[in-house]
N, C-alpha and C. Protein backbone atom coordinates (compact mmCIF):
# COMPACT_ATOMS: atom_id res chain seq x y z
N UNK A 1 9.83 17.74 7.07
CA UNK A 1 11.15 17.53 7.61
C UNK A 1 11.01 17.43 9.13
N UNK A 2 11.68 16.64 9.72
CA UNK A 2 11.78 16.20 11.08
C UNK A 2 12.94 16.91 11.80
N UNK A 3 13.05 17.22 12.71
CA UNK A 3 14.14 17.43 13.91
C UNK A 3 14.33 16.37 14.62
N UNK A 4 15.53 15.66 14.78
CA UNK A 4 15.97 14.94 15.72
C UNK A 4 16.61 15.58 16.45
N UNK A 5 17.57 14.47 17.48
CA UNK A 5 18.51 14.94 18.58
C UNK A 5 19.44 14.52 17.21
N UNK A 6 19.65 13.63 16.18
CA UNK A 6 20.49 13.33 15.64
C UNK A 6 20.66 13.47 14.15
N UNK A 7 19.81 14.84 14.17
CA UNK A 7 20.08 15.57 13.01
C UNK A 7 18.42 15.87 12.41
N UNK A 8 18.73 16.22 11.10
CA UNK A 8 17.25 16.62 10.52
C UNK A 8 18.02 15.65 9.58
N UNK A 9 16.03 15.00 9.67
CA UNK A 9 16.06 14.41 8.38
C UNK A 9 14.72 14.01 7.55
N UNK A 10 14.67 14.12 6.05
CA UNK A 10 13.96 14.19 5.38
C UNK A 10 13.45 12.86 5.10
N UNK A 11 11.90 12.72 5.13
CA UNK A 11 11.00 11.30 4.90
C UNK A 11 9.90 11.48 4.83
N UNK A 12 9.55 10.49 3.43
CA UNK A 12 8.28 10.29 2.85
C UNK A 12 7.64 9.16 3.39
N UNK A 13 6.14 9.50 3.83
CA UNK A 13 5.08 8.34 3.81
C UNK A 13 4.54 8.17 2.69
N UNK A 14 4.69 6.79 2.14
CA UNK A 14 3.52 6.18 0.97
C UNK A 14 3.12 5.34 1.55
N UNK A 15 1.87 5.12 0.45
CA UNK A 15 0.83 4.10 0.98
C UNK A 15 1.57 2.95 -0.34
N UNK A 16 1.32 1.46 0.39
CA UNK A 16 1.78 0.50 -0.42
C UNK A 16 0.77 0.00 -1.40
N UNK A 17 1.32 -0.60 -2.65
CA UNK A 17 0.37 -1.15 -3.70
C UNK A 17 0.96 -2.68 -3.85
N UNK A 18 0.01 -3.16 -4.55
CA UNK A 18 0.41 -4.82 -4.81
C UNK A 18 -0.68 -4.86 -6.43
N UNK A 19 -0.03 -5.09 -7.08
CA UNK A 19 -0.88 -6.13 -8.22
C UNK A 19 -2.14 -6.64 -7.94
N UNK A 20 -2.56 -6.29 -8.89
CA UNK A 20 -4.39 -6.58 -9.20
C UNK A 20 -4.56 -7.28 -10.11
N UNK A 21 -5.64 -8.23 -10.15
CA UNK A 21 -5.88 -8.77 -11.55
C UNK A 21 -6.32 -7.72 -12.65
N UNK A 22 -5.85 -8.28 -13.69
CA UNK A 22 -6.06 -7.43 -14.51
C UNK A 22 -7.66 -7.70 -15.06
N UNK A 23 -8.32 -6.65 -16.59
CA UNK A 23 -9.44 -6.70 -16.67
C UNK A 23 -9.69 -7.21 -18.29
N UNK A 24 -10.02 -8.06 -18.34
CA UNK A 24 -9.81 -8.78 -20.04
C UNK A 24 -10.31 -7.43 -21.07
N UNK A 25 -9.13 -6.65 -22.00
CA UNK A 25 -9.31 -5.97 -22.98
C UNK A 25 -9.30 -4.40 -22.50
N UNK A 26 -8.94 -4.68 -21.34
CA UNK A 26 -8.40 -2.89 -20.72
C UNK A 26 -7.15 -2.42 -21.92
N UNK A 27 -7.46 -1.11 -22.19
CA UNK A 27 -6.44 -0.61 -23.32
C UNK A 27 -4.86 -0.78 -22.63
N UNK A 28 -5.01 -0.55 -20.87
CA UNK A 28 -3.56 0.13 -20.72
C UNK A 28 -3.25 -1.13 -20.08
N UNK A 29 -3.96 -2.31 -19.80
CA UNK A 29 -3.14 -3.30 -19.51
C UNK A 29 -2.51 -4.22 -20.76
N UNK A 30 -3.42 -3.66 -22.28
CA UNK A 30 -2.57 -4.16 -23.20
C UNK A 30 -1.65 -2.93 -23.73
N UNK A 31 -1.21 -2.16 -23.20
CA UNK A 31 -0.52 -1.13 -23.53
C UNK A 31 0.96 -1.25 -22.90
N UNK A 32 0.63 -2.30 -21.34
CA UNK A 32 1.90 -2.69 -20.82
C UNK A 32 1.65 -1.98 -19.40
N UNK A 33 1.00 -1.49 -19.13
CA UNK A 33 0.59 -0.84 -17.91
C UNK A 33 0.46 -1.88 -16.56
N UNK A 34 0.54 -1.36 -15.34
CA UNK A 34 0.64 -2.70 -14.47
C UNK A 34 -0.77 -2.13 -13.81
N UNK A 35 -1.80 -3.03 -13.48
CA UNK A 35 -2.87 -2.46 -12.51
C UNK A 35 -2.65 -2.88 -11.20
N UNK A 36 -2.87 -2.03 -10.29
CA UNK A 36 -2.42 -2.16 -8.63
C UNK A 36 -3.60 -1.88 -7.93
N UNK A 37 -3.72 -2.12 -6.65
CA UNK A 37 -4.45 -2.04 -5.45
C UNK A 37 -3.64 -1.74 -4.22
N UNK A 38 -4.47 -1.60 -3.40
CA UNK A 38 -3.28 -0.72 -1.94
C UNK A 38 -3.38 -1.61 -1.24
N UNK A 39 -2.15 -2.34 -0.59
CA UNK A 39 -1.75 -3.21 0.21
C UNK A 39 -2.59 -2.79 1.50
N UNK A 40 -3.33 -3.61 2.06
CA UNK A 40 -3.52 -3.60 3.21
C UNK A 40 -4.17 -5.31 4.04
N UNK A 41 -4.32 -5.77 4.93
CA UNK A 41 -4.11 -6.95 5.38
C UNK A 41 -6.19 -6.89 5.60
N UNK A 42 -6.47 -7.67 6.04
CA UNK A 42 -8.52 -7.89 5.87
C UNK A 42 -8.76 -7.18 7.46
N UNK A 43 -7.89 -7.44 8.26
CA UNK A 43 -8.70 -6.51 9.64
C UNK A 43 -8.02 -4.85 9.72
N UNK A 44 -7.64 -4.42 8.23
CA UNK A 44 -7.15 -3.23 8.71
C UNK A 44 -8.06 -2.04 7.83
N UNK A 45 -8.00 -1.23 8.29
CA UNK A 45 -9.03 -0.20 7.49
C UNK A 45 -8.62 0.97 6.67
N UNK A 46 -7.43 0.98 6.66
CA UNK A 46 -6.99 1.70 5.48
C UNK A 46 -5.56 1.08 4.91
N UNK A 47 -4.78 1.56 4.26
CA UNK A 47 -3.68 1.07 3.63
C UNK A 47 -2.31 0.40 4.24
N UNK A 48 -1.57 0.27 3.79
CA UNK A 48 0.10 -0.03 4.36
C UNK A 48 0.25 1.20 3.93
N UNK A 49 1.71 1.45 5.13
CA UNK A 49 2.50 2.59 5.02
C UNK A 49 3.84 2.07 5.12
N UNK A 50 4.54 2.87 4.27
CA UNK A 50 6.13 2.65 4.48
C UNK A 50 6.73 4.00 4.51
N UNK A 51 7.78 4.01 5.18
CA UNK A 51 8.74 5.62 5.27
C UNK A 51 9.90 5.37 4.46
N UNK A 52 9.60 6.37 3.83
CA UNK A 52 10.70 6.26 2.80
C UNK A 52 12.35 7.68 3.28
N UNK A 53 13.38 7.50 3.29
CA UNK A 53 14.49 8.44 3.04
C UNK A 53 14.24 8.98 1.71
N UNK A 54 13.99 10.58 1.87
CA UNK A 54 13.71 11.17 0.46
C UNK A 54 15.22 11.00 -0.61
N UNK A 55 16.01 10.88 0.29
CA UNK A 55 17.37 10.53 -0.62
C UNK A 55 17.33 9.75 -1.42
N UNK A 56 16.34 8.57 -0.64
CA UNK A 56 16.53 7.14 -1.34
C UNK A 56 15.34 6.89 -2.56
N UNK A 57 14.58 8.10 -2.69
CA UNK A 57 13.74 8.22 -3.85
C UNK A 57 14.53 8.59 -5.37
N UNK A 58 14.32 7.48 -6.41
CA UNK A 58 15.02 7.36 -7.43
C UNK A 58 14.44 8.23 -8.55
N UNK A 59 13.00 8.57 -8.72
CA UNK A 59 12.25 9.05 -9.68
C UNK A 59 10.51 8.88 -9.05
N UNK A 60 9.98 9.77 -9.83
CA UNK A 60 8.64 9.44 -9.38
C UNK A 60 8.16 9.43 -10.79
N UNK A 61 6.77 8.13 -10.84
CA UNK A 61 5.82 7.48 -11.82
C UNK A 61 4.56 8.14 -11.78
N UNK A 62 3.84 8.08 -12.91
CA UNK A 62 2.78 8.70 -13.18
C UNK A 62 2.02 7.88 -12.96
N UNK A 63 0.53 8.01 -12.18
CA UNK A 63 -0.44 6.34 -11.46
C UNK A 63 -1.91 7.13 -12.15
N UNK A 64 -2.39 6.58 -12.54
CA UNK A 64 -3.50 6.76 -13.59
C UNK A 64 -4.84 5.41 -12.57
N UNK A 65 -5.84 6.35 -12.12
CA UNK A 65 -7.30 6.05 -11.94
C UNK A 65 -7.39 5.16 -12.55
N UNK A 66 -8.62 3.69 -12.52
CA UNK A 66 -8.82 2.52 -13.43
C UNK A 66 -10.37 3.25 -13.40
N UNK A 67 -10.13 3.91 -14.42
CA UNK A 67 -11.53 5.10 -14.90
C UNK A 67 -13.01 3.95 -15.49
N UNK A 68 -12.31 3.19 -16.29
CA UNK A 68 -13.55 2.03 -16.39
C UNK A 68 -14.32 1.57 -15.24
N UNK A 69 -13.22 0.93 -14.14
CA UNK A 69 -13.90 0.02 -12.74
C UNK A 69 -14.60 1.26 -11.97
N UNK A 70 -14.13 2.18 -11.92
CA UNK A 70 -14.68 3.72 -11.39
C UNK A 70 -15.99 4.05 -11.57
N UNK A 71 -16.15 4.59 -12.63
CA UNK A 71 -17.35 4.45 -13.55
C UNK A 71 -18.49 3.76 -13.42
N UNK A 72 -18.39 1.84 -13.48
CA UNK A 72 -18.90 1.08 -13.73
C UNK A 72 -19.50 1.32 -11.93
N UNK A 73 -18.79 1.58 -10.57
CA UNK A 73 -19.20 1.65 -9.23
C UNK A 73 -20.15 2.95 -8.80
N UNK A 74 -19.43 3.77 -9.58
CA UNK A 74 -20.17 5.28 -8.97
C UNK A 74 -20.69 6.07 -10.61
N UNK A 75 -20.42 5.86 -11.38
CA UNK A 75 -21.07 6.32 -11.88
C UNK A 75 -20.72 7.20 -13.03
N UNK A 76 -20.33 7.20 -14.34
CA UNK A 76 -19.68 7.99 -15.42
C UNK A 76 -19.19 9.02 -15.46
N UNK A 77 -20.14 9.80 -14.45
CA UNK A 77 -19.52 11.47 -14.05
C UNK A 77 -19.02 11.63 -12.80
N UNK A 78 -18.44 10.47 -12.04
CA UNK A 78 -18.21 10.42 -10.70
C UNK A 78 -16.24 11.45 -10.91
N UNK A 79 -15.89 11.58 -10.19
CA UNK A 79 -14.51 12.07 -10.40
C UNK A 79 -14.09 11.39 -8.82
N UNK A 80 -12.86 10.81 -8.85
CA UNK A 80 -12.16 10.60 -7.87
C UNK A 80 -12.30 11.21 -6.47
N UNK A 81 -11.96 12.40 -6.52
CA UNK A 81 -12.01 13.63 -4.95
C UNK A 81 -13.33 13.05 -4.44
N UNK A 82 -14.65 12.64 -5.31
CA UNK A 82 -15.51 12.67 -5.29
C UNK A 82 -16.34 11.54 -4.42
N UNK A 83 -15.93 10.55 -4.28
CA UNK A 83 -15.53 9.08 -4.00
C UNK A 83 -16.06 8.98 -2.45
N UNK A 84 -16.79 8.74 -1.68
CA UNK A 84 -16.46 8.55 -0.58
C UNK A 84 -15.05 8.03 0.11
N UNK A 85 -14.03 8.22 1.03
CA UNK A 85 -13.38 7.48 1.59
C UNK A 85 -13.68 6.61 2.90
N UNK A 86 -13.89 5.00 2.01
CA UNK A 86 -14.45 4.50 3.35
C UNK A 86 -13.77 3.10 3.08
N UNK A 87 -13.76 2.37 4.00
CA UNK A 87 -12.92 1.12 4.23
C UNK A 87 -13.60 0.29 2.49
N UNK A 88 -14.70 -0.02 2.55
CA UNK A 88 -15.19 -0.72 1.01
C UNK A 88 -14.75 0.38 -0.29
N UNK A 89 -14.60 0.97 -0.12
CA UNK A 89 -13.73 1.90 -1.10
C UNK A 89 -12.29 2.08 -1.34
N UNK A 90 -12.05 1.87 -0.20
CA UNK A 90 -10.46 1.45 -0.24
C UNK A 90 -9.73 0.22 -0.72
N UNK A 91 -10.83 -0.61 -0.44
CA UNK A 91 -10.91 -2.38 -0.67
C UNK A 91 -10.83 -2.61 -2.30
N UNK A 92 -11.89 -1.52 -2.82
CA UNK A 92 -12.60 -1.70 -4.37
C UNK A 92 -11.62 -0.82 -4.89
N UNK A 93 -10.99 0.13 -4.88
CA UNK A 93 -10.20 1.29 -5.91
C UNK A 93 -8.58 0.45 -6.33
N UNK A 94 -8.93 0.48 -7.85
CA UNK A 94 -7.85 -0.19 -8.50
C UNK A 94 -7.29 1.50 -9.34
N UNK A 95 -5.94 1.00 -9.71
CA UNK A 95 -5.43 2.47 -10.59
C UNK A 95 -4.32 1.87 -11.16
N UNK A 96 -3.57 2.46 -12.23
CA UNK A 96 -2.28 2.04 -12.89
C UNK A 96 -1.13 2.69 -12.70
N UNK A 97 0.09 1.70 -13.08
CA UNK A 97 0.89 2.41 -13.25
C UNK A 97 1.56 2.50 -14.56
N UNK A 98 1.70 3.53 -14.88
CA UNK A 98 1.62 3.80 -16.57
C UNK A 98 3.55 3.02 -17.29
N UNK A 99 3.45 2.51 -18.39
CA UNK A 99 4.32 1.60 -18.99
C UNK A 99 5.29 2.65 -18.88
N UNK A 100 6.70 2.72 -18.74
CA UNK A 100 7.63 2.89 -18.79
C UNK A 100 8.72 2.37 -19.98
């Protein structure tokens, strides 16, 4: 929560996503699932951000790891936390958002 001169007010940073191709015979993209990637433009090194009014938050979605593409980069027993965070990692990490 913030202090202004013109009041307090409550706001969320997220990082932005955009649509990914999908992966021929992924369970949850035939399940109805959407696969995403994090918006960001080629000279920038980590994500988009947007500020959100917590007011103006309607519900929050459950976003599910793309545990296959994961796997297949680092390695079967890799776990997320685990991941380096580095600009080619940020580039490569796909995840879902689960069908509604």
């Amino acid at each position: 929560m913030a202090r202004l001169r013109a009041g307090t007010w409550e706001r969320l940073v997220v990082r932005r996503a955009e649509i990914a191709a999908s992966r021929h015979g992924c369970v949850l993209t035939d399940y109805g699932c959407q696969r995403l990637q994090w918006v960001r433009s080629d000279d920038q090194d980590a994500a988009s951000v947007d500020v959100l009014e917590a007011k103006d938050v309607e519900c929050w979605i459950p976003v599910e790891h793309d545990w296959e593409d994961l796997s297949e980069r680092h390695g079967v027993t890799v776990m997320p936390d685990d991941v380096p965070t580095t600009v080619e990692e940020l580039r490569a990490a796909r995840f879902f958002v689960n069908a509604l």
